[in-house]
PDB file of N, CA and C in Angstrom:
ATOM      1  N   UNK A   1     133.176 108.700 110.010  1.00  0.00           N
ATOM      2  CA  UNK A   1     133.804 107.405 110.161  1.00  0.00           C
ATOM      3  C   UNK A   1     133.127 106.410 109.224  1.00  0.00           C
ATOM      4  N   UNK A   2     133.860 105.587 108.634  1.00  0.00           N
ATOM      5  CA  UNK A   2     133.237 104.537 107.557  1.00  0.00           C
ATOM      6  C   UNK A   2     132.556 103.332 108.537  1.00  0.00           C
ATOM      7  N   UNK A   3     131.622 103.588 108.930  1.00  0.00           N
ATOM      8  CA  UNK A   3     131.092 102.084 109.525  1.00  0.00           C
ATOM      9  C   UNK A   3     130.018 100.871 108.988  1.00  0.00           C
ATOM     10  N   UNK A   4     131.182  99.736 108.909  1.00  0.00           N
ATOM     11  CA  UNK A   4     130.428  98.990 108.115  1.00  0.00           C
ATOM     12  C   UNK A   4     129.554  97.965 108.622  1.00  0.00           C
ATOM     13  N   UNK A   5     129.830  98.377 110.351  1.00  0.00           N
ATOM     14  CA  UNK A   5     128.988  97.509 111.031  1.00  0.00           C
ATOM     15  C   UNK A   5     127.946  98.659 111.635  1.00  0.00           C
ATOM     16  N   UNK A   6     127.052  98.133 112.291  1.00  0.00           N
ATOM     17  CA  UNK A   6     125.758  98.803 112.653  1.00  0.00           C
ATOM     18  C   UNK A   6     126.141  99.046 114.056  1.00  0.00           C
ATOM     19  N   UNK A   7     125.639  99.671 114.545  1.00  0.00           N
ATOM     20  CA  UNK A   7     125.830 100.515 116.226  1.00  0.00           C
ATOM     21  C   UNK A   7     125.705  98.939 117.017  1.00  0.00           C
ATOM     22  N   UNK A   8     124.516  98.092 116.723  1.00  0.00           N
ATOM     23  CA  UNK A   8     124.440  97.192 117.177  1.00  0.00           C
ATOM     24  C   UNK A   8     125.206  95.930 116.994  1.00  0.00           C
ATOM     25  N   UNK A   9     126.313  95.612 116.110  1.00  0.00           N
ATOM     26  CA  UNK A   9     126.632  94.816 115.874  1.00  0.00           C
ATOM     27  C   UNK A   9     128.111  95.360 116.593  1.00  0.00           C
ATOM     28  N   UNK A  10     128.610  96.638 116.495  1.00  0.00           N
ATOM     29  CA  UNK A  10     129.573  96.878 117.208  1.00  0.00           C
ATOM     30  C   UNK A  10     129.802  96.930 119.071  1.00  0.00           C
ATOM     31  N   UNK A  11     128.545  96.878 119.269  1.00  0.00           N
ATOM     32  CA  UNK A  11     127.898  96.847 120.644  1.00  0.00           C
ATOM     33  C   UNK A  11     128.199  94.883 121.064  1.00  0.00           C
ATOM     34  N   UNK A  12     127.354  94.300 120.009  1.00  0.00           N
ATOM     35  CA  UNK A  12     127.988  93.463 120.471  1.00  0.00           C
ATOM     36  C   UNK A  12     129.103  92.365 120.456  1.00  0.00           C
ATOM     37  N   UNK A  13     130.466  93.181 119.363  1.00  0.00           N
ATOM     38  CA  UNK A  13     131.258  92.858 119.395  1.00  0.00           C
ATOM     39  C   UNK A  13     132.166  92.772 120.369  1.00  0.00           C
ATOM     40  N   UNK A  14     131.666  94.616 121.004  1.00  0.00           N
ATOM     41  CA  UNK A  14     133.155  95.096 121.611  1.00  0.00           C
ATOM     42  C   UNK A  14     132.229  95.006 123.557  1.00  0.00           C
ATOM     43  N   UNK A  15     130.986  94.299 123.513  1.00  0.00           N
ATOM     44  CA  UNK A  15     130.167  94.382 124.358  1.00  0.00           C
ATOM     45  C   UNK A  15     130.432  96.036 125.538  1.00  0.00           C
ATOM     46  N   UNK A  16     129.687  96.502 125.063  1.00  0.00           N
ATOM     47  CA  UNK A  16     129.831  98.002 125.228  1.00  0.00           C
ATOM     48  C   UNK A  16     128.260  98.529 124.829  1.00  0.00           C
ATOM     49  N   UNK A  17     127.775  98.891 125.958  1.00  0.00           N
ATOM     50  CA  UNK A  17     126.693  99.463 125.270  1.00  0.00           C
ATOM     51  C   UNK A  17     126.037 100.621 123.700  1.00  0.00           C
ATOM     52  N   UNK A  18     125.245 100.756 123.344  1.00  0.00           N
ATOM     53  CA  UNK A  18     125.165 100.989 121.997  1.00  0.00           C
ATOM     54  C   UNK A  18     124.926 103.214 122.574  1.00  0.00           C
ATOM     55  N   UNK A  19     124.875 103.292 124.008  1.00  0.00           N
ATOM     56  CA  UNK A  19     125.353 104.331 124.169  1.00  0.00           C
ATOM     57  C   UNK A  19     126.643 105.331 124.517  1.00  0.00           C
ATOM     58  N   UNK A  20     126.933 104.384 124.812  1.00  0.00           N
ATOM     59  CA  UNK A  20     129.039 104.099 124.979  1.00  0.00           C
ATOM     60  C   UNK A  20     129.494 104.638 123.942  1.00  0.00           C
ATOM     61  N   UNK A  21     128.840 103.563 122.400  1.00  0.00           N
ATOM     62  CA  UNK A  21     130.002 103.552 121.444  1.00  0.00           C
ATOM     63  C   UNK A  21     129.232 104.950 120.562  1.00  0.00           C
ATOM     64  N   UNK A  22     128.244 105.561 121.189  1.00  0.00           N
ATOM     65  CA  UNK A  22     127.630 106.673 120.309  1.00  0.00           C
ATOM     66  C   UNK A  22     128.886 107.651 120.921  1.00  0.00           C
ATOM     67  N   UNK A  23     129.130 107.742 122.100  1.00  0.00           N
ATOM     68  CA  UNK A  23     129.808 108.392 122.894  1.00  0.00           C
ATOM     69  C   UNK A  23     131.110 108.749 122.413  1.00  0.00           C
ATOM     70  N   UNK A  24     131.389 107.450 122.360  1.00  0.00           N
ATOM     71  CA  UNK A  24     133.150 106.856 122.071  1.00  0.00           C
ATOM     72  C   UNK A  24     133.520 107.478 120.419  1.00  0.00           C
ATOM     73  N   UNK A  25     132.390 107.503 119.778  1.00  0.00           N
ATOM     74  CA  UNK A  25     132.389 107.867 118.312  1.00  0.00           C
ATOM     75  C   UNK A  25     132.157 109.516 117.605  1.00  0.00           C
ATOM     76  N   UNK A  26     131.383 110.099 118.510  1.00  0.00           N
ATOM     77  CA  UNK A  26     131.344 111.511 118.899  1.00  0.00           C
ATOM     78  C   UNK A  26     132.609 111.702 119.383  1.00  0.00           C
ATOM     79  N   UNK A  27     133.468 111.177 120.483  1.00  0.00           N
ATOM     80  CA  UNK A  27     134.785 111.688 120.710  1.00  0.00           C
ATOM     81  C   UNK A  27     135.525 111.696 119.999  1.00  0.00           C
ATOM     82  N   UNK A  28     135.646 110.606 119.464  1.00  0.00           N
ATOM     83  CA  UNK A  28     136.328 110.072 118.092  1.00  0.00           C
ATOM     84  C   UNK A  28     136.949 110.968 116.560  1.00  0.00           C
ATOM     85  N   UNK A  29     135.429 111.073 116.546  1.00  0.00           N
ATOM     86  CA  UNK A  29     135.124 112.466 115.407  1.00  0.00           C
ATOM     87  C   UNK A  29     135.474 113.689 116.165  1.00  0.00           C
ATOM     88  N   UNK A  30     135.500 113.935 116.909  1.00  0.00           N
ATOM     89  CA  UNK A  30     136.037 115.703 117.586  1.00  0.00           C
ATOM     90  C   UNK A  30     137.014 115.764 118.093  1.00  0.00           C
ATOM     91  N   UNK A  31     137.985 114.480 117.222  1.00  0.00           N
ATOM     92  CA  UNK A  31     139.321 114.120 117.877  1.00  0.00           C
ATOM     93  C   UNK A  31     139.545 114.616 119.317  1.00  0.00           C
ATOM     94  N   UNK A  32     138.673 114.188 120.779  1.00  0.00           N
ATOM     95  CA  UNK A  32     138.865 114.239 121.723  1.00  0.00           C
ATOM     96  C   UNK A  32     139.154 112.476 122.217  1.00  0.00           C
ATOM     97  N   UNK A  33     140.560 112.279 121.903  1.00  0.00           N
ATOM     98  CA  UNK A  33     140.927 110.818 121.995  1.00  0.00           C
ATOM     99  C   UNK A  33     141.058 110.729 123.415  1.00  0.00           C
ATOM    100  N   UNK A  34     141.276 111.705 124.173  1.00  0.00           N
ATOM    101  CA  UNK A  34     141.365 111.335 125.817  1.00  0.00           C
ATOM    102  C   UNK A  34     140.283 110.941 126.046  1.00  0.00           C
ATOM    103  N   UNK A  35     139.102 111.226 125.915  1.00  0.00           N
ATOM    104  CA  UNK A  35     138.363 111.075 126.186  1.00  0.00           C
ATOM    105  C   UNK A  35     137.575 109.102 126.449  1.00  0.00           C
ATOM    106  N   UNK A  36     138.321 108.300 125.511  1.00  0.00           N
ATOM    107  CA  UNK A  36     137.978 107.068 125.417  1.00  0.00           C
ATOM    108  C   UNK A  36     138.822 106.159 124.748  1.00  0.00           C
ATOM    109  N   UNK A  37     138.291 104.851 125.557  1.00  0.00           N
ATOM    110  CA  UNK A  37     139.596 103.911 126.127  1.00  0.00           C
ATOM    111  C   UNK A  37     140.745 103.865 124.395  1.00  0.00           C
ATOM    112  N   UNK A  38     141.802 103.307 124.710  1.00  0.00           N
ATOM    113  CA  UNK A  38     143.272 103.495 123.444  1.00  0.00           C
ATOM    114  C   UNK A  38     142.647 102.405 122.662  1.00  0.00           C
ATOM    115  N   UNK A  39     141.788 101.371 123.246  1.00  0.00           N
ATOM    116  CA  UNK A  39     141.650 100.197 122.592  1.00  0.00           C
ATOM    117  C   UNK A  39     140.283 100.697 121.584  1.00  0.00           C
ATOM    118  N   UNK A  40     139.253 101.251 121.700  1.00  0.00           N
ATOM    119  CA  UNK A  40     138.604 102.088 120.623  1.00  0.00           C
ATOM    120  C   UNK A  40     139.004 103.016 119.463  1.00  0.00           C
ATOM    121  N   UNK A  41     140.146 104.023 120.446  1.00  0.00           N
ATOM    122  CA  UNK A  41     140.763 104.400 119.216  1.00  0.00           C
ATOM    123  C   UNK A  41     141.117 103.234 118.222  1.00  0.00           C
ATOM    124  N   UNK A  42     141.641 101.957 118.768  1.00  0.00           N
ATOM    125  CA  UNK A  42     142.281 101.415 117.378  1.00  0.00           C
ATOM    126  C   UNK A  42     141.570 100.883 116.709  1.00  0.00           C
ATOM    127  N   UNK A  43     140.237 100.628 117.262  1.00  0.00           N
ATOM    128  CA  UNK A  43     139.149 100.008 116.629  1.00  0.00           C
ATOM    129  C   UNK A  43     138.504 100.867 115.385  1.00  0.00           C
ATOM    130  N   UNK A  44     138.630 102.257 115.702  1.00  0.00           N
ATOM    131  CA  UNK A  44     137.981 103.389 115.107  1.00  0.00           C
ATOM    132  C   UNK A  44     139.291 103.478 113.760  1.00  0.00           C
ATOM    133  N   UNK A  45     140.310 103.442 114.225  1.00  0.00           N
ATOM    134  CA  UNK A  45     141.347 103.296 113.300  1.00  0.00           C
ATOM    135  C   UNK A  45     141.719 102.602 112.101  1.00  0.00           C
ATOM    136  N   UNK A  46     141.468 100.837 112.852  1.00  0.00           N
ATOM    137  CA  UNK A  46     141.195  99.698 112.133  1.00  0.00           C
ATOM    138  C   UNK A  46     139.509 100.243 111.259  1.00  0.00           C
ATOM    139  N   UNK A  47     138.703 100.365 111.510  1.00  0.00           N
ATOM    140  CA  UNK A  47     137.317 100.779 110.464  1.00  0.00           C
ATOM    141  C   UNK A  47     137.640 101.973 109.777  1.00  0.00           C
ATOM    142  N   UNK A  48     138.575 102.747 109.942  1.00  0.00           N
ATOM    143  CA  UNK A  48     139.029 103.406 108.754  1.00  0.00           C
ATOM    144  C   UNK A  48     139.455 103.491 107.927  1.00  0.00           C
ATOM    145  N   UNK A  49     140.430 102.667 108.214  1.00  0.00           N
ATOM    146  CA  UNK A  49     141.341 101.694 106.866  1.00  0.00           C
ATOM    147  C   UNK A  49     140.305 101.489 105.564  1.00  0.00           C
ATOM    148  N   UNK A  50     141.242 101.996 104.418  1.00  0.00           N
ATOM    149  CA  UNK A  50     140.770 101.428 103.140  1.00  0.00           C
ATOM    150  C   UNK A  50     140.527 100.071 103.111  1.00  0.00           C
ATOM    151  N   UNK A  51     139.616  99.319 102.437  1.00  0.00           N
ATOM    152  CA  UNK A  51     139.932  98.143 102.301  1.00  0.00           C
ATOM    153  C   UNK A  51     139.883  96.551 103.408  1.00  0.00           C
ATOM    154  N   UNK A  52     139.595  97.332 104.394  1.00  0.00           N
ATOM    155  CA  UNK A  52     139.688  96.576 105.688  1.00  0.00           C
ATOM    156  C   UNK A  52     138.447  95.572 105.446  1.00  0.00           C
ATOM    157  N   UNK A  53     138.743  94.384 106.008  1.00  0.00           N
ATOM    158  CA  UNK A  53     137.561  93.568 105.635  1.00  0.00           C
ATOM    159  C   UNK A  53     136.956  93.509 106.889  1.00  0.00           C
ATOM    160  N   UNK A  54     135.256  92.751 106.665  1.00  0.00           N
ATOM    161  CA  UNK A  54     134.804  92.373 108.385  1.00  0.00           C
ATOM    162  C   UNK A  54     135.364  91.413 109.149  1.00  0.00           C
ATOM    163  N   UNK A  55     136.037  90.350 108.535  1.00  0.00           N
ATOM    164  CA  UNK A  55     136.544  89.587 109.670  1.00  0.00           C
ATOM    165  C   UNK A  55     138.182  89.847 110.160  1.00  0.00           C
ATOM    166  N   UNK A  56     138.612  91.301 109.665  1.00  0.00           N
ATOM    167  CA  UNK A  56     139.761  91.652 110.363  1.00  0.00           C
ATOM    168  C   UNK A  56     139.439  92.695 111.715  1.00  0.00           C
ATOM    169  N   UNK A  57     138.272  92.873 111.307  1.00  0.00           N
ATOM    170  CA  UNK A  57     137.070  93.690 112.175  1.00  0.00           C
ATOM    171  C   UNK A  57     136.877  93.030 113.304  1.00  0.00           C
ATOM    172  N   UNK A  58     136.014  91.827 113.255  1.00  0.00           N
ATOM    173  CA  UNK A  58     136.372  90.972 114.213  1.00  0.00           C
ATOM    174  C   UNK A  58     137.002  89.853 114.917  1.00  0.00           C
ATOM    175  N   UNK A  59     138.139  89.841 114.134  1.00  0.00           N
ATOM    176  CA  UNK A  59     139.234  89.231 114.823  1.00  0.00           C
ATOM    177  C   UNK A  59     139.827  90.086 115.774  1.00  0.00           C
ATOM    178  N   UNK A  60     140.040  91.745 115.457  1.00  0.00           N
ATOM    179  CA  UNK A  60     140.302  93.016 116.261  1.00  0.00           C
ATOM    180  C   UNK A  60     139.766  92.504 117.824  1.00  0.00           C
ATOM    181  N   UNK A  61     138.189  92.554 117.273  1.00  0.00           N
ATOM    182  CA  UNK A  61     137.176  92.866 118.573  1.00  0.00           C
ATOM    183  C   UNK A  61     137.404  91.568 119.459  1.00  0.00           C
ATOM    184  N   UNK A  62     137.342  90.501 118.926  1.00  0.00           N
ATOM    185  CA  UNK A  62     137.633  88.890 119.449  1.00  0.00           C
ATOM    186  C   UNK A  62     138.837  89.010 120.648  1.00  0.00           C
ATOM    187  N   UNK A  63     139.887  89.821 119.872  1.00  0.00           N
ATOM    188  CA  UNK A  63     141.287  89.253 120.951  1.00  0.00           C
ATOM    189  C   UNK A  63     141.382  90.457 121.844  1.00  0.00           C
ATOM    190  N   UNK A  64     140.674  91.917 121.413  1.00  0.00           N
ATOM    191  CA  UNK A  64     140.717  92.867 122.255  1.00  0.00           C
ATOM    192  C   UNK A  64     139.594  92.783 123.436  1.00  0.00           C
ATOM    193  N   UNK A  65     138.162  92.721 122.814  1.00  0.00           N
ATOM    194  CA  UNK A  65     136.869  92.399 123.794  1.00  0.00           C
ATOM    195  C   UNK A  65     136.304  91.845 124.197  1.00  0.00           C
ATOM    196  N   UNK A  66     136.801  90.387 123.983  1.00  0.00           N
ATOM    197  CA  UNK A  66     136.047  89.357 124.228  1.00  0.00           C
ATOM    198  C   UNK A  66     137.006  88.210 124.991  1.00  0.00           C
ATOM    199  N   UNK A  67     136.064  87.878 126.421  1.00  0.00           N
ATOM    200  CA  UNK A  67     136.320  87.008 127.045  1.00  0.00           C
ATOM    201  C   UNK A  67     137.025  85.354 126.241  1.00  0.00           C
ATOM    202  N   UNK A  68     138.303  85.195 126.590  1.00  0.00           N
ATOM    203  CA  UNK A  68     138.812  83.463 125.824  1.00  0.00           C
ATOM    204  C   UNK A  68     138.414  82.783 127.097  1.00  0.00           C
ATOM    205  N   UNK A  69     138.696  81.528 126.709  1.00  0.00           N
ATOM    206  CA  UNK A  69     139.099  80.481 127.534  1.00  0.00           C
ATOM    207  C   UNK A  69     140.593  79.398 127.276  1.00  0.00           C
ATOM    208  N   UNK A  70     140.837  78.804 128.800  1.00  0.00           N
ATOM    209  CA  UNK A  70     141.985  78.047 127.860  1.00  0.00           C
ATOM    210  C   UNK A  70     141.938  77.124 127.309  1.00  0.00           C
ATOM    211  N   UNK A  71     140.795  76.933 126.425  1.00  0.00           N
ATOM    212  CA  UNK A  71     140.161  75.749 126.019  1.00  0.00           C
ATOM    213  C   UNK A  71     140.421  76.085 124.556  1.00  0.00           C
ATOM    214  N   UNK A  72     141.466  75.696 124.084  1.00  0.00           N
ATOM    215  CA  UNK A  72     142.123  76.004 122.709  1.00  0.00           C
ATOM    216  C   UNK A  72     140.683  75.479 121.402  1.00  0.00           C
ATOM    217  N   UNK A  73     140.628  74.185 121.369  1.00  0.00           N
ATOM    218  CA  UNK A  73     139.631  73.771 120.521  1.00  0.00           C
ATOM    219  C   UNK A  73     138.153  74.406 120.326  1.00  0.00           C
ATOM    220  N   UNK A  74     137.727  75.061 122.100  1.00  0.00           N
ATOM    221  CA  UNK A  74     136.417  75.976 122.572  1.00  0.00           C
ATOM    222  C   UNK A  74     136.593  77.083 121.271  1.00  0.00           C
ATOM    223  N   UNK A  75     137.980  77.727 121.757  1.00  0.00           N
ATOM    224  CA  UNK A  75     138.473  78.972 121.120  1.00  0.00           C
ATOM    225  C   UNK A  75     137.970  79.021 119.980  1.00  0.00           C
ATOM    226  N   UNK A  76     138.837  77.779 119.102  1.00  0.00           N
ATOM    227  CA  UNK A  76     138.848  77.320 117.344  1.00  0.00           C
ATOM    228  C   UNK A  76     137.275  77.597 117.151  1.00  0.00           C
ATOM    229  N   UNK A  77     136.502  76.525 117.641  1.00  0.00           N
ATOM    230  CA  UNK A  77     134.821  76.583 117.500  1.00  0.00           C
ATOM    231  C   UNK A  77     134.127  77.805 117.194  1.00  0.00           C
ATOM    232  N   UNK A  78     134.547  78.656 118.248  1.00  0.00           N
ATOM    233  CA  UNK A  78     134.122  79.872 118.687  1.00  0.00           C
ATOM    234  C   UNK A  78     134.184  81.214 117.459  1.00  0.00           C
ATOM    235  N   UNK A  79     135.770  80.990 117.297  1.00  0.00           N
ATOM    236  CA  UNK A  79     136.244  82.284 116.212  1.00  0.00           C
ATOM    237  C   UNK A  79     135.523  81.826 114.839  1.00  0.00           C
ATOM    238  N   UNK A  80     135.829  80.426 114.447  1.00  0.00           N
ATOM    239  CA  UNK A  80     135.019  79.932 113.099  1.00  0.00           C
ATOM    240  C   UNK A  80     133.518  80.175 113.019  1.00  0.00           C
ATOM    241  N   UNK A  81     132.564  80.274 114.152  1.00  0.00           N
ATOM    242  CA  UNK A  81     131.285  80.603 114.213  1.00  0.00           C
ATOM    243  C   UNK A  81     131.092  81.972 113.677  1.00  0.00           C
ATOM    244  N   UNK A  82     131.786  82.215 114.824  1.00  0.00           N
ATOM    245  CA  UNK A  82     131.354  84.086 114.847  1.00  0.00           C
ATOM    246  C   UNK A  82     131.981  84.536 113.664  1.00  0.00           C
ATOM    247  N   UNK A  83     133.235  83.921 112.803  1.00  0.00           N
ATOM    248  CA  UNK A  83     134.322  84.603 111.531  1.00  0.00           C
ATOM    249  C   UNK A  83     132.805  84.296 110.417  1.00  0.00           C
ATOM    250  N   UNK A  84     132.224  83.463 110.559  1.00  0.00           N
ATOM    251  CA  UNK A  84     131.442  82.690 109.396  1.00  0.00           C
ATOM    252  C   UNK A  84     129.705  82.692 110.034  1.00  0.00           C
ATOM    253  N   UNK A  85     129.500  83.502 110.948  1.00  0.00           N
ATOM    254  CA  UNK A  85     127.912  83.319 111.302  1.00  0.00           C
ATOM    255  C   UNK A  85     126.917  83.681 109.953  1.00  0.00           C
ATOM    256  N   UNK A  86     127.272  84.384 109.120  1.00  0.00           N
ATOM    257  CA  UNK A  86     126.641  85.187 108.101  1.00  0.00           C
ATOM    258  C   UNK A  86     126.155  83.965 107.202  1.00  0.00           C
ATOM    259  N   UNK A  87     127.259  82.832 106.936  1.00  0.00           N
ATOM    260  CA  UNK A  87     127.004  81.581 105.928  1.00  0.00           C
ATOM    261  C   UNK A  87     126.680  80.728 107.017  1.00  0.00           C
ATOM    262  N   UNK A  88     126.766  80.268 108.257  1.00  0.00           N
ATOM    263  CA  UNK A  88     126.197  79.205 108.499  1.00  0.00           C
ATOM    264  C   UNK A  88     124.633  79.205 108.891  1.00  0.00           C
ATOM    265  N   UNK A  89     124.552  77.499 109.299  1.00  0.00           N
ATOM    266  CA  UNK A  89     122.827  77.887 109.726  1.00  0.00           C
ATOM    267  C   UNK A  89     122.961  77.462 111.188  1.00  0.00           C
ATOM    268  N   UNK A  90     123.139  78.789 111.758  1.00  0.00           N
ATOM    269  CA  UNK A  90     123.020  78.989 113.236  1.00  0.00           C
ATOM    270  C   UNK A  90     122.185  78.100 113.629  1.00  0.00           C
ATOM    271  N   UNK A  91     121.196  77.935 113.418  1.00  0.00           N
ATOM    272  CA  UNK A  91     119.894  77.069 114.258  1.00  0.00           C
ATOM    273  C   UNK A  91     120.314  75.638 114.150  1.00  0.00           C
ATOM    274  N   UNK A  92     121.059  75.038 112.941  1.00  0.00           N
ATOM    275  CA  UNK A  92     120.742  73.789 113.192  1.00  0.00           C
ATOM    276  C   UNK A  92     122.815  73.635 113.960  1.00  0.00           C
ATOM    277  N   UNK A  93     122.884  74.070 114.355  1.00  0.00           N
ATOM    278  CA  UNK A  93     124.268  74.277 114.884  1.00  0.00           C
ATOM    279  C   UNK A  93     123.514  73.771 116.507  1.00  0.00           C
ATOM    280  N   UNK A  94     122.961  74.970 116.636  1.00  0.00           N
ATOM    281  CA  UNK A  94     122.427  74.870 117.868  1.00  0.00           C
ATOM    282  C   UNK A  94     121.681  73.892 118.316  1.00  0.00           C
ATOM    283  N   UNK A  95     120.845  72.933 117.698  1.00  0.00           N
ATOM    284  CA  UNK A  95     119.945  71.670 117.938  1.00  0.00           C
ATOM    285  C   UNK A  95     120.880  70.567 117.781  1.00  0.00           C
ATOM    286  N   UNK A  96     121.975  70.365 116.900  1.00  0.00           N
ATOM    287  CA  UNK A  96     123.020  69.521 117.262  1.00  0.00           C
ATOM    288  C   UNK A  96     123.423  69.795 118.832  1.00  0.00           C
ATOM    289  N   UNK A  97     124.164  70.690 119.212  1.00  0.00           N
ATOM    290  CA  UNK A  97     125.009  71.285 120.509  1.00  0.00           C
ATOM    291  C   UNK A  97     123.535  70.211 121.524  1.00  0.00           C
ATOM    292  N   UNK A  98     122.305  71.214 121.340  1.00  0.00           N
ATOM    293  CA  UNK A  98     121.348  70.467 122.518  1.00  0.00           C
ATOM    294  C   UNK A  98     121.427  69.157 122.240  1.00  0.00           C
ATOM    295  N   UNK A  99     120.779  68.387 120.801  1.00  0.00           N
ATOM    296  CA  UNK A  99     121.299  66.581 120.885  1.00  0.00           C
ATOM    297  C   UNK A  99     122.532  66.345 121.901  1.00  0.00           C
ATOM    298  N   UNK A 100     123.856  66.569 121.553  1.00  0.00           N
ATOM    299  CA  UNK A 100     125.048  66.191 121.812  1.00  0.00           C
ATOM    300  C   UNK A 100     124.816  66.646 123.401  1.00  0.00           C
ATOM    301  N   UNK A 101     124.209  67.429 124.086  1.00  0.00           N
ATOM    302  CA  UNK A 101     123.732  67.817 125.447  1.00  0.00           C
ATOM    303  C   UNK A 101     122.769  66.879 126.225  1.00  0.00           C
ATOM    304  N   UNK A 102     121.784  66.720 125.376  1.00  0.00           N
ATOM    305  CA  UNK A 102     120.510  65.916 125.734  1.00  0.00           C
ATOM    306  C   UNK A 102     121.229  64.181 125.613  1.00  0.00           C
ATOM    307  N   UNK A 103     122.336  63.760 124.869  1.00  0.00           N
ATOM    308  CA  UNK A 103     122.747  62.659 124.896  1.00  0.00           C
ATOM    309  C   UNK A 103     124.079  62.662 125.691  1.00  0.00           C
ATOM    310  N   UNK A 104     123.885  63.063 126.261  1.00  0.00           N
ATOM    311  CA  UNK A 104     124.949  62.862 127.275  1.00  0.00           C
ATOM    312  C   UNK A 104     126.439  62.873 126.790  1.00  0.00           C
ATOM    313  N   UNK A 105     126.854  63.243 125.680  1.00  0.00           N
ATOM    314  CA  UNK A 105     128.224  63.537 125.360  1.00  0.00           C
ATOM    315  C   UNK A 105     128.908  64.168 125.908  1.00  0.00           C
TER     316      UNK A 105
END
């Protein structure tokens, strides 16, 4: 399988432990697809694809594994972080959020 993410980064995409997806990926490869859930297969499917980029990767994992809210703007915040964590600077993201916390906004 072409994986361009790390055991751990797929762990905590698809929040699934990093012995799960050893599991899920061994089945995978011994084309025993009963074996694990339809929504991995497509994941395993989608990372096979020629050409596939990472943030179609996790946009996949976002709308398949991951908890939303109906907090549309939360959402927006959320997908732009995680689509773009690689270029931003996480930390000072986060000491704004506490200011804007610590000041009562």
């Amino acid at each position: 399988m072409n994986m361009q993410f790390s055991i751990t980064e797929l762990s905590n995409l698809t929040k699934k432990t990093r012995p799960t997806l050893y599991k899920y990926i061994s089945s995978y490869e011994e084309g025993k697809l009963d074996e694990i859930p339809y929504s991995f297969i497509q994941l395993f499917n989608l990372l096979n694809k020629p050409n596939v980029t990472n943030r179609e990767v996790i946009k996949f994992c976002e709308n398949t594994f991951c908890e939303t809210t109906t907090n549309q703007e939360l959402n927006e915040v959320l997908t732009l972080i995680k689509e773009n964590s690689n270029t931003l600077d996480l930390g000072k993201i986060k000491e704004f959020i506490l200011e804007e916390i610590k000041n009562g906004k």
